[in-house]
N, C-alpha and C. Protein backbone atom coordinates (compact mmCIF):
# COMPACT_ATOMS: atom_id res chain seq x y z
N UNK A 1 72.22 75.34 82.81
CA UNK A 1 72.72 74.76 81.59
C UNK A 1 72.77 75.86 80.54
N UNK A 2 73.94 75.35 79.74
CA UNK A 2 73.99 76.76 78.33
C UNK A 2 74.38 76.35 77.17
N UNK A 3 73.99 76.39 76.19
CA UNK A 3 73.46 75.19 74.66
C UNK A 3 74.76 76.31 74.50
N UNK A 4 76.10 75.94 73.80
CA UNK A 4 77.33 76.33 73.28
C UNK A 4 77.81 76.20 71.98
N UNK A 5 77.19 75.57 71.88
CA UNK A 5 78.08 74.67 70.03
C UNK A 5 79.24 75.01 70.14
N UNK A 6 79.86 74.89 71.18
CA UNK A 6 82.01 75.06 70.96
C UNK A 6 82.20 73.63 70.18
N UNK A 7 83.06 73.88 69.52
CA UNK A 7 84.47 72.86 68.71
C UNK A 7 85.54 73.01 69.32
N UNK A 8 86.00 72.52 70.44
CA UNK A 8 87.25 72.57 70.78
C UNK A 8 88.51 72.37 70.18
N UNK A 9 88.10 71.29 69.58
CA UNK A 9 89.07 70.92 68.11
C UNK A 9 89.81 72.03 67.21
N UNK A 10 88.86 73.43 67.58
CA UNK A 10 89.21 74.47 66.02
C UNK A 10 89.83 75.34 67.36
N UNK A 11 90.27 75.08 68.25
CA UNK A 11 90.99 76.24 68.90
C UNK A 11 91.98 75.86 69.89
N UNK A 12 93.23 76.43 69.83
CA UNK A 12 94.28 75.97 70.54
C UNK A 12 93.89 75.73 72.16
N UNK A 13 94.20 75.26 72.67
CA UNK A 13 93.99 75.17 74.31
C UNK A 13 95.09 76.23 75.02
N UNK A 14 94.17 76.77 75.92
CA UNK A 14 95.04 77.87 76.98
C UNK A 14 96.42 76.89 77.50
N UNK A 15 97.89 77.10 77.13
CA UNK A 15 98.62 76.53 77.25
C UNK A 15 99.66 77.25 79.40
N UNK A 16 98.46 78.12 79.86
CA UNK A 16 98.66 78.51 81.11
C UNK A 16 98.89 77.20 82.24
N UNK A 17 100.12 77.17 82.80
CA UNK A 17 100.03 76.00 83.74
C UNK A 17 99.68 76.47 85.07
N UNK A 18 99.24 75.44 85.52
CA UNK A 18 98.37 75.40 86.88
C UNK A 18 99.35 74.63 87.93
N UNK A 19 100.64 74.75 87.96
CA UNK A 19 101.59 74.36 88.61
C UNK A 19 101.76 75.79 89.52
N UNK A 20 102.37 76.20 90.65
CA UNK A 20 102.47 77.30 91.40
C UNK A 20 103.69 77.93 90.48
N UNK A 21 103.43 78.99 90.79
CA UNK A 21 104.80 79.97 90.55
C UNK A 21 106.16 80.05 91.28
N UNK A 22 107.41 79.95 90.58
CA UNK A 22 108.19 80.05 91.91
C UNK A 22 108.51 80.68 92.95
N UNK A 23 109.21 80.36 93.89
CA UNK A 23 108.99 81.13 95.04
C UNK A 23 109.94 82.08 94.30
N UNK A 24 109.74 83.28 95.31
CA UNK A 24 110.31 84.73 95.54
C UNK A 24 109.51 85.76 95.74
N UNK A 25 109.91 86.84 95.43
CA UNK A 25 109.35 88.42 95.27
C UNK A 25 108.63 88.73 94.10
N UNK A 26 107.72 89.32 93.78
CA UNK A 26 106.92 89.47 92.74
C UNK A 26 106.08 90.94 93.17
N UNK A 27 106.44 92.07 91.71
CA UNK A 27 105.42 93.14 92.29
C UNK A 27 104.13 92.51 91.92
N UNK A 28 102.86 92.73 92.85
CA UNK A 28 101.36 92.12 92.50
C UNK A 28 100.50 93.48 92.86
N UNK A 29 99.39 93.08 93.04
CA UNK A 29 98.68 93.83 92.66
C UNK A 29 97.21 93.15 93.61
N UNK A 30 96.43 93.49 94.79
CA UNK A 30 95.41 92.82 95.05
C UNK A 30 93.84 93.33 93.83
N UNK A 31 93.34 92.02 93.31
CA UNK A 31 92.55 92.20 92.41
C UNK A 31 91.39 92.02 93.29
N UNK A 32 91.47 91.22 94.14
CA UNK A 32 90.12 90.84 94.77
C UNK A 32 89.83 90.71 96.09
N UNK A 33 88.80 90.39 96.99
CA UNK A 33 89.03 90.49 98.24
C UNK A 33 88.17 90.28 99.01
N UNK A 34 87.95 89.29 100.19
CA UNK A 34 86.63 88.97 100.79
C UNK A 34 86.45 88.71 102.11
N UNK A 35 85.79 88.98 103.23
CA UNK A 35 86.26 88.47 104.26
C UNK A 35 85.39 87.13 104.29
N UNK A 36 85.65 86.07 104.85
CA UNK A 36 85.17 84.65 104.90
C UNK A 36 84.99 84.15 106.16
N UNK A 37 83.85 83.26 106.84
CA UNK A 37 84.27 82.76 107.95
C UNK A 37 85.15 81.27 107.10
N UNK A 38 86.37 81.25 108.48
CA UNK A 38 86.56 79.84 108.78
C UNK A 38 86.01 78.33 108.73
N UNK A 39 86.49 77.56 107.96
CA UNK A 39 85.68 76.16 108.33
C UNK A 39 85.68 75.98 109.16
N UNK A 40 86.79 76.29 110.54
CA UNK A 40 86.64 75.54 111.88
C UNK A 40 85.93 76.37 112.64
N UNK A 41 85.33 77.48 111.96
CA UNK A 41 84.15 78.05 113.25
C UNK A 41 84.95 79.20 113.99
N UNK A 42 86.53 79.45 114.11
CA UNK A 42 86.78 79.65 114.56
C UNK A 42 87.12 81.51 114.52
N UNK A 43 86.64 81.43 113.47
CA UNK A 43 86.71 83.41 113.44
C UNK A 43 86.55 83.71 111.56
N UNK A 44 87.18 84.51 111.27
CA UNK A 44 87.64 85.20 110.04
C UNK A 44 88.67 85.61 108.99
N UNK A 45 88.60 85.22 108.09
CA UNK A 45 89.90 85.19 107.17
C UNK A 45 89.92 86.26 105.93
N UNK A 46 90.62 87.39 105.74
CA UNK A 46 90.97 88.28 104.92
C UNK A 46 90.97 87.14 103.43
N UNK A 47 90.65 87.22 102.42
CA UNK A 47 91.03 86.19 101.45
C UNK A 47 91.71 87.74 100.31
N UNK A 48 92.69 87.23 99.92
CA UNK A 48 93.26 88.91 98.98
C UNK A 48 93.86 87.54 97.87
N UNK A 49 93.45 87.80 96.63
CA UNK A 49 93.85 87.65 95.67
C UNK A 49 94.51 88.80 94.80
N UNK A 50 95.69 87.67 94.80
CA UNK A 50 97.06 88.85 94.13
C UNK A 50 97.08 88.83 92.40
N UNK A 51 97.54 89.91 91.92
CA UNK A 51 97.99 89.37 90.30
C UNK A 51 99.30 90.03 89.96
N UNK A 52 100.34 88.73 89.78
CA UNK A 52 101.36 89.36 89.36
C UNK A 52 101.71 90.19 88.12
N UNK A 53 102.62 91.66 88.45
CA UNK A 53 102.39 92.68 86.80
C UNK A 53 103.23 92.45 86.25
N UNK A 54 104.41 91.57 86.80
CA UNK A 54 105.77 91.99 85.64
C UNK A 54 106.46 90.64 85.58
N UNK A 55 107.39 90.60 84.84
CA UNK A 55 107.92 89.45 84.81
C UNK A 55 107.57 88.02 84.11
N UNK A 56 108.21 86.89 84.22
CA UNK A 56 107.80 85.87 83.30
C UNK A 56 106.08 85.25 83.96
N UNK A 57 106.18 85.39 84.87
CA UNK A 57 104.66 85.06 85.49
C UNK A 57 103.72 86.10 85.42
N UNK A 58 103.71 87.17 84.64
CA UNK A 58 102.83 88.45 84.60
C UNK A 58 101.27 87.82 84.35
N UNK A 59 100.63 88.21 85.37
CA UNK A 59 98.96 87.82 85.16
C UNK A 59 98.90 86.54 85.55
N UNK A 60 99.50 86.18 86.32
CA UNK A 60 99.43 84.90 86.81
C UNK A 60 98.79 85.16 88.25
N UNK A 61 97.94 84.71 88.74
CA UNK A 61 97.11 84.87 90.46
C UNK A 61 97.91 84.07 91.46
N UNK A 62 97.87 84.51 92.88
CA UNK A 62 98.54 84.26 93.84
C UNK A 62 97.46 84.45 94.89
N UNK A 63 97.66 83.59 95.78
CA UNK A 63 96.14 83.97 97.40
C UNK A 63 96.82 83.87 98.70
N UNK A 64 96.24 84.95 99.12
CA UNK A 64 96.38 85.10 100.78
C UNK A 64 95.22 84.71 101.65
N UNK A 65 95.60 84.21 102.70
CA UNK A 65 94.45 84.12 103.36
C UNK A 65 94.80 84.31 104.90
N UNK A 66 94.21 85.88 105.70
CA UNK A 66 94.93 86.30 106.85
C UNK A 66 93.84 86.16 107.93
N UNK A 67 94.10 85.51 108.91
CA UNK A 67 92.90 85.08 109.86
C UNK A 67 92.83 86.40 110.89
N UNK A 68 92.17 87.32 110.14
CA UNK A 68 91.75 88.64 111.27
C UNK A 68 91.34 88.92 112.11
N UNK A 69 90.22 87.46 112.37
CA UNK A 69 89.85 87.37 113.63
C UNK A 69 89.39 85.87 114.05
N UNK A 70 90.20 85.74 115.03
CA UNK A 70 90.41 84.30 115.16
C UNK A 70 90.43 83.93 116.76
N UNK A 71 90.00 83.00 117.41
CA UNK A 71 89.83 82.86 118.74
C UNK A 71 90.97 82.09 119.27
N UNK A 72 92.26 81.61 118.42
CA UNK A 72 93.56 82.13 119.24
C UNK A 72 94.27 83.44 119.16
N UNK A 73 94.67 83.76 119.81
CA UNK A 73 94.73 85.02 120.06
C UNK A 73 96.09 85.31 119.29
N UNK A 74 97.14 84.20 119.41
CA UNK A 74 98.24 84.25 118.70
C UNK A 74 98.42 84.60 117.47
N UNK A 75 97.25 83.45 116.82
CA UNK A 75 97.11 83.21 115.02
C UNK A 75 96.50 85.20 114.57
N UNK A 76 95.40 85.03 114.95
CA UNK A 76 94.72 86.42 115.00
C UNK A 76 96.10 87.61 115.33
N UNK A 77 96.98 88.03 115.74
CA UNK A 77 97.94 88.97 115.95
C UNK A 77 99.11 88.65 114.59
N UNK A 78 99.15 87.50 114.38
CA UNK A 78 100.04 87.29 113.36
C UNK A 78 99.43 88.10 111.99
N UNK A 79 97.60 87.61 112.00
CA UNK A 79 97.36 87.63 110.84
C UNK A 79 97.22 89.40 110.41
N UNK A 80 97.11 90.00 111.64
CA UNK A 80 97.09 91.58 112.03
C UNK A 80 98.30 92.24 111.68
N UNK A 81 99.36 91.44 112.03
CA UNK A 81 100.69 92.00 111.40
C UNK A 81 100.74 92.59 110.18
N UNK A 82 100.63 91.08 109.57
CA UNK A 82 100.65 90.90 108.06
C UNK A 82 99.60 91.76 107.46
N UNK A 83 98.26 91.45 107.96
CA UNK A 83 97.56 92.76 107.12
C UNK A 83 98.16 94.26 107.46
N UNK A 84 98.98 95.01 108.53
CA UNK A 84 99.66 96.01 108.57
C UNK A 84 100.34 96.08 107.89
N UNK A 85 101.41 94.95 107.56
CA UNK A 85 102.51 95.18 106.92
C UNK A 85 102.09 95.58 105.26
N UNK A 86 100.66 94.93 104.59
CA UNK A 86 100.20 94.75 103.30
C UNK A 86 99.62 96.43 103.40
N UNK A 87 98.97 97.00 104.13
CA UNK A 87 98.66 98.32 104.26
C UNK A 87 99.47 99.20 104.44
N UNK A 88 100.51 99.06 105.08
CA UNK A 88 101.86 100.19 104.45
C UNK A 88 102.25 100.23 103.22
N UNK A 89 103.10 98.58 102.86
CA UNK A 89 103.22 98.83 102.00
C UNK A 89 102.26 99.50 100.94
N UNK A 90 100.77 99.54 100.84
CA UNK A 90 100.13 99.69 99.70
C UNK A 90 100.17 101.36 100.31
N UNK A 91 100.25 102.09 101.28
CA UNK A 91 100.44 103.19 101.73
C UNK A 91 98.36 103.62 102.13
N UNK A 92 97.95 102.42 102.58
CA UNK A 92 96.72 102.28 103.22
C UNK A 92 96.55 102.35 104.36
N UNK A 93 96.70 103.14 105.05
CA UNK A 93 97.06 103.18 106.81
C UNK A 93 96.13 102.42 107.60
N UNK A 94 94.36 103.46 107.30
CA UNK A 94 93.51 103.49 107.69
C UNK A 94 92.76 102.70 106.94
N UNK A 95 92.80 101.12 106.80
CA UNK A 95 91.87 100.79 106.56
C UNK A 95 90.29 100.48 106.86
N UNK A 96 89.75 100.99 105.72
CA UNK A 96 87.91 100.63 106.22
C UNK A 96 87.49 99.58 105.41
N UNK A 97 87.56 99.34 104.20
CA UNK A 97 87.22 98.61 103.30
C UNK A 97 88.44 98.15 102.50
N UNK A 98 88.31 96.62 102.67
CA UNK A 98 89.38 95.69 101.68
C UNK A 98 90.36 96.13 100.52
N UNK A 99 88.71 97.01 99.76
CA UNK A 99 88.48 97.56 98.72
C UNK A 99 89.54 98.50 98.39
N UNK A 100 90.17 99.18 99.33
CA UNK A 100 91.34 100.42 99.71
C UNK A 100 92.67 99.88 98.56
N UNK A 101 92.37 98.34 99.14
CA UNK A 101 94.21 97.87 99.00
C UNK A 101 94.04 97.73 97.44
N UNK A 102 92.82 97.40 96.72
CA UNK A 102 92.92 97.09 95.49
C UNK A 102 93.81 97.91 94.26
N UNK A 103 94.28 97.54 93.55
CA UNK A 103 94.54 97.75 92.06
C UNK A 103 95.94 98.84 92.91
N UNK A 104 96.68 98.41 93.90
CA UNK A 104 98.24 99.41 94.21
C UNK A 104 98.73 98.25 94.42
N UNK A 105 99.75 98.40 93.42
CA UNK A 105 101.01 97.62 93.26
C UNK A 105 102.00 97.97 94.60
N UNK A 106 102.48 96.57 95.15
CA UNK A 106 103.45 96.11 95.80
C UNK A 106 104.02 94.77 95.78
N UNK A 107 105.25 94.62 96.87
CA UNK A 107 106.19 93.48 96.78
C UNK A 107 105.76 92.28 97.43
N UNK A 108 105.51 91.43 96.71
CA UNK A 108 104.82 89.98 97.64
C UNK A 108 105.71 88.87 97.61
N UNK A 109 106.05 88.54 98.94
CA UNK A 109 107.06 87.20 98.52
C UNK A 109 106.27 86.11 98.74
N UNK A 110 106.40 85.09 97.67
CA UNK A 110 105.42 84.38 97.76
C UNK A 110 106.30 82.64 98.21
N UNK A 111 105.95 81.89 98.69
CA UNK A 111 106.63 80.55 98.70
C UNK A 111 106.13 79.33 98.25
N UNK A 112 106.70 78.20 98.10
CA UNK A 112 105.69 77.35 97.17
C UNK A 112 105.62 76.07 98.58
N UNK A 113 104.67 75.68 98.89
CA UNK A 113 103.85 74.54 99.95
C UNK A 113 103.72 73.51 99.13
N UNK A 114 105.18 72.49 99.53
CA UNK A 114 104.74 71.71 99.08
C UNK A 114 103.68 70.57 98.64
N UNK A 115 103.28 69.88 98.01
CA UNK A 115 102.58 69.04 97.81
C UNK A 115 102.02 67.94 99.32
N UNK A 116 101.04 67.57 99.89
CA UNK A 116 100.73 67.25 101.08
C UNK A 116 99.62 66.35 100.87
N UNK A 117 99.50 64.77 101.52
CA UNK A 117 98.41 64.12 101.36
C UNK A 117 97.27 64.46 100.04
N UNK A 118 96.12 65.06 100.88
CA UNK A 118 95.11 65.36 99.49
C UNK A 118 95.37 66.66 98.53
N UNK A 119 96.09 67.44 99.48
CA UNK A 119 96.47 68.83 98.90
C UNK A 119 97.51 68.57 97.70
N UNK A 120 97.63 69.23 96.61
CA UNK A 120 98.88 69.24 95.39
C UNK A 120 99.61 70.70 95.74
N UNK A 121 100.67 70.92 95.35
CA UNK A 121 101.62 72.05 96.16
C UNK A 121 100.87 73.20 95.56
N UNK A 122 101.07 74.41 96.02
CA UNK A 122 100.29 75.55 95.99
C UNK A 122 101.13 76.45 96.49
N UNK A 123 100.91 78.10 95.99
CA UNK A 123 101.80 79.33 96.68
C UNK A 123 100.94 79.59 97.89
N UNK A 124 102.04 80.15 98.67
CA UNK A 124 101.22 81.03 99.63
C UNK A 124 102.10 82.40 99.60
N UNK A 125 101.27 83.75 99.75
CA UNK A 125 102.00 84.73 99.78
C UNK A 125 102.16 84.91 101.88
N UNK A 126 103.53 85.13 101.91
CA UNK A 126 104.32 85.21 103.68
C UNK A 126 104.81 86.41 103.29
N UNK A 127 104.57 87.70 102.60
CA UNK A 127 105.15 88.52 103.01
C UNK A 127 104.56 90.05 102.28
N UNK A 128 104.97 90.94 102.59
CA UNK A 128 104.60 92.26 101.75
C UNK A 128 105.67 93.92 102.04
N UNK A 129 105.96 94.22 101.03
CA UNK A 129 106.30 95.53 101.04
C UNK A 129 106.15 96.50 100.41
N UNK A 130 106.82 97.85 100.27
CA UNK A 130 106.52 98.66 99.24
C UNK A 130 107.38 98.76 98.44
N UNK A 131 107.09 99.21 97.66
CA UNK A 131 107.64 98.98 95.74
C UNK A 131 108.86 100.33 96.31
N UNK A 132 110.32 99.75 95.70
CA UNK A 132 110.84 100.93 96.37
C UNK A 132 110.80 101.93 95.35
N UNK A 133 111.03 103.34 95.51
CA UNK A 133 110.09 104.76 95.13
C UNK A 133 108.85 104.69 95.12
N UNK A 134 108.11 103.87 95.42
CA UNK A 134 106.70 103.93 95.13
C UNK A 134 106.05 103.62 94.07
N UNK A 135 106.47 103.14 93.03
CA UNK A 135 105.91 102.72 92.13
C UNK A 135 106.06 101.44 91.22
N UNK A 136 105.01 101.02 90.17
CA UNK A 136 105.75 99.36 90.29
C UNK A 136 106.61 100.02 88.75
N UNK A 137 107.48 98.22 88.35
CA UNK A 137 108.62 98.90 87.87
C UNK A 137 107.76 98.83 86.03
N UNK A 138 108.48 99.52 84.74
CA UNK A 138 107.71 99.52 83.63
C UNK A 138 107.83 98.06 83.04
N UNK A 139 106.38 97.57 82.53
CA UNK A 139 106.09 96.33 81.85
C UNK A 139 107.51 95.84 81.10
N UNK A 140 107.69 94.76 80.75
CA UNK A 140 108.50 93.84 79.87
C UNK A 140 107.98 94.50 78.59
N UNK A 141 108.94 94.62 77.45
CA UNK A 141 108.20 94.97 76.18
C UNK A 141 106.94 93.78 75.30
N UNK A 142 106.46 94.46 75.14
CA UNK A 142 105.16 93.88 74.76
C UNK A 142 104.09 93.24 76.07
N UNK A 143 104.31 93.63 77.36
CA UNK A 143 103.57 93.41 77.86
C UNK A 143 102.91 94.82 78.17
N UNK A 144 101.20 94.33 79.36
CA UNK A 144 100.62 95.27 79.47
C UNK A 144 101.19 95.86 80.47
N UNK A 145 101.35 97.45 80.42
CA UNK A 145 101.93 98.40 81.49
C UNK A 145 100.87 98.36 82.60
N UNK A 146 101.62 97.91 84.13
CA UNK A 146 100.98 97.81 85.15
C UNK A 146 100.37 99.30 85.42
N UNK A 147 99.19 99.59 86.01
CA UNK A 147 98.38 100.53 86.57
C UNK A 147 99.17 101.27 87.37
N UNK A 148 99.12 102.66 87.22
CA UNK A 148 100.12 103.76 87.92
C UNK A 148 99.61 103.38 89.04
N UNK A 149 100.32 103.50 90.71
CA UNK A 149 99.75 103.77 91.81
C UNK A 149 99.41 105.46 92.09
N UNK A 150 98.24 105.20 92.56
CA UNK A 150 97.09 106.39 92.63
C UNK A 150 98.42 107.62 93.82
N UNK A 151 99.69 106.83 94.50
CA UNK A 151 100.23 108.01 94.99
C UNK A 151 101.45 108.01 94.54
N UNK A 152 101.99 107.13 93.33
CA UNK A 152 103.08 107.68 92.81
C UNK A 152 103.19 108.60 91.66
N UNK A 153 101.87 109.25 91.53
CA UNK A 153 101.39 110.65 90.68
C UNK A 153 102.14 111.82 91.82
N UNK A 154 103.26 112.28 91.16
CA UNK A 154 103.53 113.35 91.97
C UNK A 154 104.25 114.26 91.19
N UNK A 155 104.16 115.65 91.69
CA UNK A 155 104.92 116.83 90.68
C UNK A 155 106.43 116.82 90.30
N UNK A 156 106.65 117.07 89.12
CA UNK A 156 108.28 116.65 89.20
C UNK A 156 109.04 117.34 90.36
N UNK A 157 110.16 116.82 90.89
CA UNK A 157 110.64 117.31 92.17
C UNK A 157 111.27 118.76 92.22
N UNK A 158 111.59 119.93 92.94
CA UNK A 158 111.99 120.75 92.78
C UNK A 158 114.08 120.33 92.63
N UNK A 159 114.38 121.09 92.33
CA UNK A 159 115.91 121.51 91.59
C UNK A 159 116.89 120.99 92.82
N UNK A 160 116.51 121.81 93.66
CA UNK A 160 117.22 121.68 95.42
C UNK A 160 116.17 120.54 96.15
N UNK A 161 117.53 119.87 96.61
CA UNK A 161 116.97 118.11 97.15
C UNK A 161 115.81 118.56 98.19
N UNK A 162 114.97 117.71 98.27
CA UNK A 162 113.77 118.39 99.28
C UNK A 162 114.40 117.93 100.75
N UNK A 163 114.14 118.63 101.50
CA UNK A 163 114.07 118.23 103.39
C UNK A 163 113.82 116.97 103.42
N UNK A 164 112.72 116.31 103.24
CA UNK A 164 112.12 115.02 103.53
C UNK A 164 111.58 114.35 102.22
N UNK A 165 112.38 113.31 102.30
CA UNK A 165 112.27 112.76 100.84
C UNK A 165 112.05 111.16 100.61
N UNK A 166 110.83 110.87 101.95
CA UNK A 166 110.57 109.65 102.48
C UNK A 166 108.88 109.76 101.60
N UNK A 167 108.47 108.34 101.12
CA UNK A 167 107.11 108.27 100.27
C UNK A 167 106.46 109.05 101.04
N UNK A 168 105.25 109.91 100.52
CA UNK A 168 104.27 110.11 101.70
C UNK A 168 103.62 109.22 102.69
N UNK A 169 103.28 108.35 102.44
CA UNK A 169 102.78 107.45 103.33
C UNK A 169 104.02 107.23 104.61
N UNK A 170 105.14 107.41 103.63
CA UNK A 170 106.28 107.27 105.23
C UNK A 170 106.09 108.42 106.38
N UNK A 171 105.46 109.15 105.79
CA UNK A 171 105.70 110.46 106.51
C UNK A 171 104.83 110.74 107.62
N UNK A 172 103.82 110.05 107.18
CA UNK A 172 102.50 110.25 108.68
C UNK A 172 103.57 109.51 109.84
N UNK A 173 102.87 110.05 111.02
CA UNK A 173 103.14 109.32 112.44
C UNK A 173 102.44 108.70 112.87
């Protein structure tokens, strides 16, 4: 318990809706990240909470949840994909820790699930890529400028087009 003396009365209410966002593409950003067991016992779920940087939904949260290890063998390969596909794009190859993918902006398409018995409709993010050049795009005016990605810091390019001019992360084998 925590003695508050709030007046709600003397302060506008957060006018943020709790309706999903619409579907599409959105650059995000993973803020958070956990691995979880399953309610059904049945293995492990990546949980990645997204935050969108740009656009009319900027700072608005989005959730994944990728079953990494799972005792069908099917679900578990799907959910392996998708975490590959979220580690390129973020240009995370080698992941060891969750922790890697955090605070690098990429492309999340997100879709909206509809509304279902006890459930009320909700996003799910089905997809991921990389921000094309590598970096996310500059804030809306007056919003906050999204966080540089830690590898789209690079020297201005030389004069004569370079040989290979694929992100670094494209470039490993």
């Amino acid at each position: 318990m925590a003695i508050l003396n709030f007046d709600a009365s003397t302060v506008t209410p957060d006018s943020t809706s709790i309706s999903p966002v619409p579907a599409g593409i959105y650059v995000a950003q993973v803020v958070d990240s956990d691995v979880k067991p399953l309610k059904s016992g049945n293995g492990e779920a990546l949980s990645l909470t997204f935050k969108i940087l740009d656009g009319p939904h900027i700072n608005r949260q989005v959730w994944a949840s990728l079953n990494i290890r799972h005792s069908n063998a099917q679900a578990q390969q799907i959910a392996q994909a998708q975490l590959s596909a979220l580690c390129h794009a973020a240009g995370v190859i080698r992941l060891q820790d969750s922790a890697m993918l955090h605070n690098r902006p990429v492309r999340i398409r997100v879709k909206v699930r509809e509304a279902d018995g006890q459930y009320a409709a909700r996003n799910e993010v089905t997809g991921f890529e990389a921000i094309p050049g590598g970096a996310a795009p500059a804030a809306s005016a007056g919003k906050p400028a999204a966080p540089a990605a830690p590898w789209a810091s690079a020297p201005a390019a030389p004069a004569a087009p370079a040989a290979n001019t694929a992100a670094p992360w494209a470039q490993r084998a």
